[in-house]
Protein backbone atom coordinates (compact mmCIF):
# COMPACT_ATOMS: atom_id res chain seq x y z
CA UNK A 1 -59.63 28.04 7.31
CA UNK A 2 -59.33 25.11 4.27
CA UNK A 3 -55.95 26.66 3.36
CA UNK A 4 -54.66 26.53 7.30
CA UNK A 5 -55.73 23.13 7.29
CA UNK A 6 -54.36 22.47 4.52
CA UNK A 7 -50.80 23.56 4.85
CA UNK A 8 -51.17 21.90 8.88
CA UNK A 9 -51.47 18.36 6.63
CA UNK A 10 -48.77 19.23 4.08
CA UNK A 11 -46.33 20.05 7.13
CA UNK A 12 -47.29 16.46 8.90
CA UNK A 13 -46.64 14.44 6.27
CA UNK A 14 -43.89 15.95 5.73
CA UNK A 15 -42.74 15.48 9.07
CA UNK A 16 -43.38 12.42 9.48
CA UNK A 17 -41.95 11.34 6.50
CA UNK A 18 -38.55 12.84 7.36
CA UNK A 19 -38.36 14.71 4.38
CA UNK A 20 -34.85 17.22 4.34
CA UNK A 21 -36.01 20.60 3.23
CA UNK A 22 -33.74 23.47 4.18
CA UNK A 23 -33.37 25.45 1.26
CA UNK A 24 -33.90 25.89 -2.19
CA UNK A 25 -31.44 23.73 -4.23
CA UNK A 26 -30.83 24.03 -8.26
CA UNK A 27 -32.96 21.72 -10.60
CA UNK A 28 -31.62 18.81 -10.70
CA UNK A 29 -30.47 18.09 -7.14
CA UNK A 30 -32.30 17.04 -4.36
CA UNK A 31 -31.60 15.60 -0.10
CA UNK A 32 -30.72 12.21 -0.45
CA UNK A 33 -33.00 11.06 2.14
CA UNK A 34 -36.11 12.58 0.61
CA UNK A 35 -34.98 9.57 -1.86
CA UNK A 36 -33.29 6.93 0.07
CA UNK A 37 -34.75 7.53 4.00
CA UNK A 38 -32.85 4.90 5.61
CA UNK A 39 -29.31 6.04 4.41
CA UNK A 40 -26.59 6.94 6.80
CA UNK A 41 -24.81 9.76 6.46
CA UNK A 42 -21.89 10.61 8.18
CA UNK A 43 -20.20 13.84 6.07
CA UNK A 44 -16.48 14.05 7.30
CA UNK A 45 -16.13 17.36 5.86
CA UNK A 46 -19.20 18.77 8.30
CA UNK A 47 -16.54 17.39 11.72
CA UNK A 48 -13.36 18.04 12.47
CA UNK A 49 -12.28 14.05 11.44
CA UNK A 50 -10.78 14.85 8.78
CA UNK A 51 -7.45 15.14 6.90
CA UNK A 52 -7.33 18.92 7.87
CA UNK A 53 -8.81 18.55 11.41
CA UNK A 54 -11.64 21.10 10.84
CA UNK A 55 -15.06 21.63 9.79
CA UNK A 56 -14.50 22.51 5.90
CA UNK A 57 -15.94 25.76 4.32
CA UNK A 58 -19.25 25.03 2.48
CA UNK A 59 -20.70 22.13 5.45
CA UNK A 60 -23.04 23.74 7.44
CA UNK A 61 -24.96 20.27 8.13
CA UNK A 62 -24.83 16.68 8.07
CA UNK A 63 -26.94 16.88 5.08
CA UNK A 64 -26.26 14.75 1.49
CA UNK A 65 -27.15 16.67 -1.38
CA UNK A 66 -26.70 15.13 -4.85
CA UNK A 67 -28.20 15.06 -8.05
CA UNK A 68 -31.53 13.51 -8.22
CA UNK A 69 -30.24 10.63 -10.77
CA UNK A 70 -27.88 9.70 -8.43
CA UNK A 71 -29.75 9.60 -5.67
CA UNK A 72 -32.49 7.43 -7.81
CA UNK A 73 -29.13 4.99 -8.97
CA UNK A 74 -27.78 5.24 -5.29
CA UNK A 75 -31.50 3.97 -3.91
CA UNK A 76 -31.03 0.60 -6.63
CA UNK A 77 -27.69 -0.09 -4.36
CA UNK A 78 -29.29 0.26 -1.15
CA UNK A 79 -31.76 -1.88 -1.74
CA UNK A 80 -29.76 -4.49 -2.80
CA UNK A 81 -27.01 -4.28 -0.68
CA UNK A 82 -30.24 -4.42 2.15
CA UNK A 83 -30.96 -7.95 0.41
CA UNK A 84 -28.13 -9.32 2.32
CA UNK A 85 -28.34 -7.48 5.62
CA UNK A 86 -25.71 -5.12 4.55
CA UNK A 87 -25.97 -1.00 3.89
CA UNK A 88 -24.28 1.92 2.51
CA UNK A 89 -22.70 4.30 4.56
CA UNK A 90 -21.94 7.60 2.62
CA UNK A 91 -18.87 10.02 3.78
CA UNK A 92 -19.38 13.00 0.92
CA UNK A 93 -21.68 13.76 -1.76
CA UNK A 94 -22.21 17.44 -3.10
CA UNK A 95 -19.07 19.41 -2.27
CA UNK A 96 -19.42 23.20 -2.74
CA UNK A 97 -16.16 24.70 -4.30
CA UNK A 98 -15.54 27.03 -1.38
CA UNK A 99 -14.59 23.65 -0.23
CA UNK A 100 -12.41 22.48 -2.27
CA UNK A 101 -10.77 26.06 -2.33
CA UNK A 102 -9.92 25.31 1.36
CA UNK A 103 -8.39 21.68 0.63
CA UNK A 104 -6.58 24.15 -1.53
CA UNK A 105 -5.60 26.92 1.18
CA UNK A 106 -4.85 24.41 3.64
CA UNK A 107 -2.44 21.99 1.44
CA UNK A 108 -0.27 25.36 1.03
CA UNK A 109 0.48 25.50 4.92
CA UNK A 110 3.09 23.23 5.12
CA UNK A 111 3.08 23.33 9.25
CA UNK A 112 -0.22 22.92 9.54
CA UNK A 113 -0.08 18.89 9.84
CA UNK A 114 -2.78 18.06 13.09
CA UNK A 115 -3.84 14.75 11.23
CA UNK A 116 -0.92 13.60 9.47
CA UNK A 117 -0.30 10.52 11.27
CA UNK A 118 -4.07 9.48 10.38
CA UNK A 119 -4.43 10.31 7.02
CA UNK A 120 -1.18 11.03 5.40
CA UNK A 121 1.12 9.05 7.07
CA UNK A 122 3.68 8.32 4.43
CA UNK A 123 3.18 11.48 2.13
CA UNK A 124 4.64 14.86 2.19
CA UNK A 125 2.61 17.45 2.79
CA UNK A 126 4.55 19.12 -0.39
CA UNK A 127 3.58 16.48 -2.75
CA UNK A 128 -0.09 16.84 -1.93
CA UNK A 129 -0.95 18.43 -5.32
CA UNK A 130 1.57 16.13 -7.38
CA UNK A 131 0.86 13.18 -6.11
CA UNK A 132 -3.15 14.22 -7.04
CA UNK A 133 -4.48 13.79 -3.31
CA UNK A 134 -5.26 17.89 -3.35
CA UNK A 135 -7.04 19.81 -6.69
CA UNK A 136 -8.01 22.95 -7.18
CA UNK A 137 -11.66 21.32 -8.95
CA UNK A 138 -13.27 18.05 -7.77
CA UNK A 139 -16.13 16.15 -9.71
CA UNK A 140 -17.93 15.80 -5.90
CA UNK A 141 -18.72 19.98 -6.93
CA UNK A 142 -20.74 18.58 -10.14
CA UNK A 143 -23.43 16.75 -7.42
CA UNK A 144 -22.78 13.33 -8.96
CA UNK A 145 -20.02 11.91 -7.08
CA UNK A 146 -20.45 10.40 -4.00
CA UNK A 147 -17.51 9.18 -0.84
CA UNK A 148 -19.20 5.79 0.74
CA UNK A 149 -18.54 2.68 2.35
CA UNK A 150 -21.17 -0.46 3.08
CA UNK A 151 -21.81 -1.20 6.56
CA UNK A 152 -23.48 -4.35 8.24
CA UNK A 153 -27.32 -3.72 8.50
CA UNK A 154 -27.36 -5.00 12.24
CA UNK A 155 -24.41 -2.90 14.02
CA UNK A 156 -24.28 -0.06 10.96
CA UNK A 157 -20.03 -0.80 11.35
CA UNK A 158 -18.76 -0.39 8.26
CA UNK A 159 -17.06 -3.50 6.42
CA UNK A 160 -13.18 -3.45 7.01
CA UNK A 161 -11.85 -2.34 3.74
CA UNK A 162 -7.84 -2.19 4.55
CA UNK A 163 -7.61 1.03 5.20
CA UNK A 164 -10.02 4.13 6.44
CA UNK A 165 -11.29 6.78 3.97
CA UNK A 166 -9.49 9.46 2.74
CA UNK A 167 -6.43 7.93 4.11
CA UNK A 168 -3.91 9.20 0.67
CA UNK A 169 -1.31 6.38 0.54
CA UNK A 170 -1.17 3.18 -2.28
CA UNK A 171 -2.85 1.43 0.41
CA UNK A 172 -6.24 3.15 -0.72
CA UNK A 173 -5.90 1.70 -4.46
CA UNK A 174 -8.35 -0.92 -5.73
CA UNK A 175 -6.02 -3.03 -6.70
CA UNK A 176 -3.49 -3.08 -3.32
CA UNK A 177 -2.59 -6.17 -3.07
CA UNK A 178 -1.19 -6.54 0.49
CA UNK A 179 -4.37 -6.58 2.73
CA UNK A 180 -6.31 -9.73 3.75
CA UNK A 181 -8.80 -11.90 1.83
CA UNK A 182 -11.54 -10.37 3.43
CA UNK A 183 -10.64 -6.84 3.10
CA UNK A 184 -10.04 -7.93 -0.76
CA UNK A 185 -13.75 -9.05 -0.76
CA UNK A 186 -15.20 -6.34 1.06
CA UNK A 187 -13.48 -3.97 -1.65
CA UNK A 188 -15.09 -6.15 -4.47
CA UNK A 189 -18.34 -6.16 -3.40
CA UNK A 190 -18.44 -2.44 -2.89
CA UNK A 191 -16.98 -2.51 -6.99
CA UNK A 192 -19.62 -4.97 -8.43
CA UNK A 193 -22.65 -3.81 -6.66
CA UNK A 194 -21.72 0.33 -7.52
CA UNK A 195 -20.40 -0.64 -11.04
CA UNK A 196 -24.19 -2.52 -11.58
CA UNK A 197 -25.95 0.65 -11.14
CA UNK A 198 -23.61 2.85 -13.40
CA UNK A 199 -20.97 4.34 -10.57
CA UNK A 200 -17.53 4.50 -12.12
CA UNK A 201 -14.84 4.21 -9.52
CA UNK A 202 -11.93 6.32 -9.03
CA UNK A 203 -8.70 3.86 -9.05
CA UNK A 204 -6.43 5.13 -5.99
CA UNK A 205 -9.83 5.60 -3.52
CA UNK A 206 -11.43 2.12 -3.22
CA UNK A 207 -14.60 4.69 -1.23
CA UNK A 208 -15.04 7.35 -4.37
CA UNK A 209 -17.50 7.00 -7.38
CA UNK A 210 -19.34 9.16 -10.18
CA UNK A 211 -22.26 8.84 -11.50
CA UNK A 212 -21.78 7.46 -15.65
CA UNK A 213 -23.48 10.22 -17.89
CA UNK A 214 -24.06 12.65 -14.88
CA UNK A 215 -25.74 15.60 -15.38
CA UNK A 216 -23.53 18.29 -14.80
CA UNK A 217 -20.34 16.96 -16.42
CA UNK A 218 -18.76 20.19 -16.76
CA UNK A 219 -20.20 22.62 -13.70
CA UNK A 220 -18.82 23.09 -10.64
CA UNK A 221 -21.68 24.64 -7.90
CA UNK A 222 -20.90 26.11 -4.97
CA UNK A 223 -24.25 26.62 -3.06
CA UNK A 224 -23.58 25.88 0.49
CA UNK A 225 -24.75 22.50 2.02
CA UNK A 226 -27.55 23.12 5.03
């Protein structure tokens, strides 16, 4: 009878904590929100808004995953960013490489081009590997790179950044010039607040960082995200 009561308390609290638990991940990685409860989450890769216009192989939930470092780092920027009414809003953490393997399958379909006009606009679909937009490995399958925006705290709409995510064109880059003063500042306060608690930013995507001295810096999982 102890032991029923017991695990009836355990499963409240964990309840009403909001705790993710839905399988058994590798050490090292946890749910986000078992971290950081008040995140929002919005994987793009779990929908079908996306720059292949499908759920992608490997999302089987709107669930973050990352390492547990990260999400300890990633908690520092919340809070701070919540200092001034403002929040993150993350688009992809934890990418499993049955994933990536269908960027990869996908990219080699050259008629297949349902979101073009959204997301690749001015690129070939033939260039997608040269120009670097497509890989056959991403650092998001090492747990310690994340996809994310901030939002305002009162509406949750993200900031306006000068272009969406994942769109591949120069217009993504840091350092793109033609876009307005606030878009520049919106960028730069994403920079200084992720660089501050060790994220390294990828150049061409103002939205994608990693983790400095991750834990995984050389494997790639592929454990399904649920």
């Amino acid at each position: 009878m102890k032991n029923k009561i017991l695990f009836f308390l355990i499963a409240s609290a964990v309840l009403t904590l909001g705790f993710e638990q839905k399988q058994d991940l590798p050490e090292g990685f946890v749910y986000a929100k078992n971290i950081i409860p008040d995140l929002d989450v919005e994987l793009r890769y779990f929908g079908s808004y996306n720059f292949v216009g499908d759920t992608i192989d490997g999302y089987n939930a709107n669930t973050l995953i990352i390492t547990k470092v990260t999400a300890e780092k990633l908690k520092l920027v919340q809070d701070e960013l919540q200092t001034q009414n403002l929040c993150l809003k993350v688009y992809d953490g934890y990418r499993p490489q049955r994933a990536v393997n269908h960027f990869v399958r996908w990219a080699k379909v050259l008629d297949d081009t349902l979101m073009k006009s959204d997301f690749y606009p001015k690129v070939k679909k033939q260039n997608l590997f040269n120009s670097g937009y497509i890989a056959s490995k991403s650092g998001h399958s090492r747990g310690s790179t994340l996809d994310l925006t901030i939002a305002d705290g009162e509406t949750g709409e993200p900031l306006d950044m000068g272009s969406p995510f994942d769109f591949f064109g120069e217009q993504s880059w840091v350092d793109y010039s033609n876009i307005t003063e606030e878009q520049k500042q919106n960028r730069q306060l994403l920079q200084t607040v992720m660089l501050k608690h060790n994220f390294r930013n990828y150049p061409k995507e103002w939205w994608h960082f990693t983790l400095r001295w991750e834990p995984f810096p050389k494997t790639f999982f592929d454990f399904e995200v649920e």
